[in-house]
N, C-alpha and C. Protein backbone atom coordinates (compact mmCIF):
# COMPACT_ATOMS: atom_id res chain seq x y z
N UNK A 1 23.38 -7.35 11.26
CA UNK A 1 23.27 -7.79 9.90
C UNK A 1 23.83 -9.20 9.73
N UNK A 2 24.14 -10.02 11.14
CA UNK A 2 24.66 -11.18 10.53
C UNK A 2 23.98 -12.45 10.34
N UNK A 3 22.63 -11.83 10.08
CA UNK A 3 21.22 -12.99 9.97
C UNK A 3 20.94 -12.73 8.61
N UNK A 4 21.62 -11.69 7.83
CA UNK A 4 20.83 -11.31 6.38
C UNK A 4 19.69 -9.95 6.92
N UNK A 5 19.33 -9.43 7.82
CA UNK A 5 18.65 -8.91 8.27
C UNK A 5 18.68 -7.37 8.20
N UNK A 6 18.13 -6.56 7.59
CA UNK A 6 18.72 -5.12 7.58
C UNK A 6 17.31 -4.41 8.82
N UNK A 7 17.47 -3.88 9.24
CA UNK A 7 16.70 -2.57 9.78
C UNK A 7 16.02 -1.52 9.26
N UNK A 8 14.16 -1.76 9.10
CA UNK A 8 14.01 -0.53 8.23
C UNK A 8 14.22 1.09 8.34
N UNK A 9 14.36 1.41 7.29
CA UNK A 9 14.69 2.73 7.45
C UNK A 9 13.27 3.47 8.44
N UNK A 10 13.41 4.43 9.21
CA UNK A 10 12.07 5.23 9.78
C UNK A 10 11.80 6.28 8.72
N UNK A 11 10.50 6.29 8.80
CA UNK A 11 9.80 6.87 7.70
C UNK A 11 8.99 8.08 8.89
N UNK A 12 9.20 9.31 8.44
CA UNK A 12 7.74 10.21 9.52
C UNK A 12 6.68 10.56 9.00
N UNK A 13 5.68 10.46 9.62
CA UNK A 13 4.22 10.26 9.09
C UNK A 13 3.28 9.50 9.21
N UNK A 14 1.65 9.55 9.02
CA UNK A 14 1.01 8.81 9.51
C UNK A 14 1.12 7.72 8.70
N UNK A 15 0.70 5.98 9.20
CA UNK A 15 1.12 4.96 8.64
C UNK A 15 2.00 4.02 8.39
N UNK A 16 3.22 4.41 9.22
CA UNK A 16 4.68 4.72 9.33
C UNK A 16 4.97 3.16 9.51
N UNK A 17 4.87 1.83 8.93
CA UNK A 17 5.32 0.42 9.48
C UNK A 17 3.82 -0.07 10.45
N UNK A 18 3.00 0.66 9.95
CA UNK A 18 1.23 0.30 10.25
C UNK A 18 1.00 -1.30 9.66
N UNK A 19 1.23 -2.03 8.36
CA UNK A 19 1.06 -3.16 8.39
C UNK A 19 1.88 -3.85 9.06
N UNK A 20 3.10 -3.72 9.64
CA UNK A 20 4.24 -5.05 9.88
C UNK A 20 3.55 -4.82 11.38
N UNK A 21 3.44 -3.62 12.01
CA UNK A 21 2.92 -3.66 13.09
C UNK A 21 1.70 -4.13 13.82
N UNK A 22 0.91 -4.45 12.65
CA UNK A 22 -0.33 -5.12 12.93
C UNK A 22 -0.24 -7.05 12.93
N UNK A 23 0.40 -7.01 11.44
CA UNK A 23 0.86 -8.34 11.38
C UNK A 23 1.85 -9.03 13.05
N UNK A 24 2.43 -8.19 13.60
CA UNK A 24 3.65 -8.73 14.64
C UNK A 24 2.35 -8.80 15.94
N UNK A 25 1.54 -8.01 16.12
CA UNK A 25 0.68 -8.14 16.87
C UNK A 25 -0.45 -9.31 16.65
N UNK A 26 -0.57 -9.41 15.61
CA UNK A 26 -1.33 -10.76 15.34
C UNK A 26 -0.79 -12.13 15.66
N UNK A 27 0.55 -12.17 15.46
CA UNK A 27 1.69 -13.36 15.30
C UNK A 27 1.81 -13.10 17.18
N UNK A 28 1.64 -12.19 17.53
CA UNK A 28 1.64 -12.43 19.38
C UNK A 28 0.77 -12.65 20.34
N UNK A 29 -0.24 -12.07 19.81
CA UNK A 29 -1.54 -12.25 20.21
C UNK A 29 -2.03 -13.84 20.01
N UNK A 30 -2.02 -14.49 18.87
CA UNK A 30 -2.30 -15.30 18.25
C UNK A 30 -1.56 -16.80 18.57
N UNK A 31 -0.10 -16.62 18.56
CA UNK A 31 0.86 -17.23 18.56
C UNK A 31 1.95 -17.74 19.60
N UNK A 32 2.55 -16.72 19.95
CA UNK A 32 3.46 -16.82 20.55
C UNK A 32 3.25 -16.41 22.33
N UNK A 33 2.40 -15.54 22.59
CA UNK A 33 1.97 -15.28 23.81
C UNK A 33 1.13 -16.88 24.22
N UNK A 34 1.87 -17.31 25.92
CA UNK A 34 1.39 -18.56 26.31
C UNK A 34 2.39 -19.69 26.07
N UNK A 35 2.55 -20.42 24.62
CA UNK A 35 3.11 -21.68 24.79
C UNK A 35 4.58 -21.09 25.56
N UNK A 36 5.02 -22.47 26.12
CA UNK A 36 6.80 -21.83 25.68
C UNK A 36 7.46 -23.46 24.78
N UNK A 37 8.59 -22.50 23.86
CA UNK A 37 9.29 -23.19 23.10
C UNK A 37 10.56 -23.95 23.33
N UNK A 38 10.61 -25.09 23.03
CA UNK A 38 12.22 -25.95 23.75
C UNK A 38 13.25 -26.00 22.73
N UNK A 39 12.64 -25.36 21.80
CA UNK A 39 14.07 -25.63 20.91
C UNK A 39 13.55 -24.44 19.93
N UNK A 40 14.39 -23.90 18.60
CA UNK A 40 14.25 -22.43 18.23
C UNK A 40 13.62 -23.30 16.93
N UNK A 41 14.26 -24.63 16.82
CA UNK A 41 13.95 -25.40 15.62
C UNK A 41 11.76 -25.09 15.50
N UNK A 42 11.28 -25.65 16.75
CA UNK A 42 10.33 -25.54 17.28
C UNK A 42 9.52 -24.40 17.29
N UNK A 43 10.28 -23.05 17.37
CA UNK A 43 9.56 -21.84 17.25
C UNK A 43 9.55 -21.73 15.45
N UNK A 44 10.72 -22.28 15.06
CA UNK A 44 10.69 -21.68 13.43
C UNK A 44 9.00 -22.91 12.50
N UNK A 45 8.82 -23.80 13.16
CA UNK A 45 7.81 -24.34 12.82
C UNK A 45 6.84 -23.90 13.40
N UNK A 46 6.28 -23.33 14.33
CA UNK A 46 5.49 -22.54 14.64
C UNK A 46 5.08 -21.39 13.79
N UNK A 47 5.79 -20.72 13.36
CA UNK A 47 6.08 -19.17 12.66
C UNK A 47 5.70 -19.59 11.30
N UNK A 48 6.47 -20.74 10.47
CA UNK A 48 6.13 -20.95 9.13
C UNK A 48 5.08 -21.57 9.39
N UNK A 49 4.13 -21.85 10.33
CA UNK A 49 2.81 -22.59 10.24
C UNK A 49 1.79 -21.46 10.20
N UNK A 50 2.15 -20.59 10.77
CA UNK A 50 1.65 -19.00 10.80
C UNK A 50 1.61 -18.61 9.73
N UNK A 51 2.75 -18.22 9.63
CA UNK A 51 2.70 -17.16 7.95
C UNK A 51 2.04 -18.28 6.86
N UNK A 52 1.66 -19.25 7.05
CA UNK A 52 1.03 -19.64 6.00
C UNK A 52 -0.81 -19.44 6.26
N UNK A 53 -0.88 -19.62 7.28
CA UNK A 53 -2.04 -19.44 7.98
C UNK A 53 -2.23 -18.07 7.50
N UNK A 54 -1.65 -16.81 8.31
CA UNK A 54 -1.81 -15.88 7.84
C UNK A 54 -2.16 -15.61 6.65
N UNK A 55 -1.50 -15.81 5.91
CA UNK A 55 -1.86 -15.83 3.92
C UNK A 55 -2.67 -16.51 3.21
N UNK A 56 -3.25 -17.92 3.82
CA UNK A 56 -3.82 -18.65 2.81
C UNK A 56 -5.34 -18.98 3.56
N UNK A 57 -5.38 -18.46 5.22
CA UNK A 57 -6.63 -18.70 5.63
C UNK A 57 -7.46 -18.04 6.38
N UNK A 58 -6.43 -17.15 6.95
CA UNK A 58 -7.06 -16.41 8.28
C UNK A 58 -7.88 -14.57 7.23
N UNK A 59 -8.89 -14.48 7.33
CA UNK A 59 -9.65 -13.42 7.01
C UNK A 59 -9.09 -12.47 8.04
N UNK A 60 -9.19 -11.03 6.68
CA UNK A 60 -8.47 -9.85 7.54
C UNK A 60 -9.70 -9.10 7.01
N UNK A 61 -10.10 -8.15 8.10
CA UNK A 61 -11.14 -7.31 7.63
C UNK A 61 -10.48 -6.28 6.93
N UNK A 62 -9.86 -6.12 7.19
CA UNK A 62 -9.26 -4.77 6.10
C UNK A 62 -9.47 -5.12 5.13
N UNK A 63 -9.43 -6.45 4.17
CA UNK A 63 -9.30 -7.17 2.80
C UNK A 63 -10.66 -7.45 2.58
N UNK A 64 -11.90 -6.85 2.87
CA UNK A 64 -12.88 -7.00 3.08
C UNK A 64 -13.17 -8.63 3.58
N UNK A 65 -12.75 -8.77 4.57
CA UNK A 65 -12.99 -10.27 5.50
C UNK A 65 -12.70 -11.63 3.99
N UNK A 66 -11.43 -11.19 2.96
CA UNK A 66 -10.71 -12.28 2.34
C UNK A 66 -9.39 -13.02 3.28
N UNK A 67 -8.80 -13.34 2.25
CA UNK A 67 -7.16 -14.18 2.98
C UNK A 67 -6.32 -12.97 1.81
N UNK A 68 -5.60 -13.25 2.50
CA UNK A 68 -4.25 -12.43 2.16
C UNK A 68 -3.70 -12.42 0.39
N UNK A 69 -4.05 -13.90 0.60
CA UNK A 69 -3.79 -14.82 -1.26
C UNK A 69 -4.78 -13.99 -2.25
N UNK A 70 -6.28 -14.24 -1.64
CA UNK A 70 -7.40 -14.21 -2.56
C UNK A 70 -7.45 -12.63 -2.68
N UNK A 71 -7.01 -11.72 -2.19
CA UNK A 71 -7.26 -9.98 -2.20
C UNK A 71 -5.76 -9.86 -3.23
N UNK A 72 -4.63 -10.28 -3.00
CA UNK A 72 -3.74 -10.31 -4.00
C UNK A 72 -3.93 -10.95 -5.53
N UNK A 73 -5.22 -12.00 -5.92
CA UNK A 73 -5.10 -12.16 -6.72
C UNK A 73 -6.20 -11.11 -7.62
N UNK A 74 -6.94 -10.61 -6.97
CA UNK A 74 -7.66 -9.74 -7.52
C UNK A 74 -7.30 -8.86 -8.55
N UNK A 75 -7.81 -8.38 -9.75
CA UNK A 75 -7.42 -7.88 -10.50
C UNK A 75 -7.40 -6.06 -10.24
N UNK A 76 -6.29 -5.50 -11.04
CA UNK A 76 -6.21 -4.40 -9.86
C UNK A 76 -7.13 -2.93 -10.37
């Protein structure tokens, strides 16, 4: 906990941390598998270049092939 960081609780059942687990596989697949990084400064610009990517451009089929932004602004 000395990052601000808590540990989620485990949940049993189907679905169980199904999005973070898809998202972390995307961010490795995508990202981080291959380069290597020289400084952490370097990985944290990597990551926030991502999560923006992730959200504002990259189409998820689950969201019927939207961005992350445009399925959130949808009215519900």
């Amino acid at each position: 906990m000395a990052l601000g960081i808590a540990r989620s609780a485990t949940v049993s059942g189907p679905g169980d941390k199904a999005h973070m687990e898809s998202f972390v596989h995307s961010l490795r697949a995508e990202v981080v598998r291959g380069p290597t990084f020289v400084s952490d400064a370097m990985l944290r610009c990597t990551h926030l270049h991502y999560f923006r990517h992730y959200n504002l451009t990259r189409l998820h089929s689950a969201l019927g092939f939207r961005t992350q932004v445009d399925y959130d602004r949808q009215p519900s």
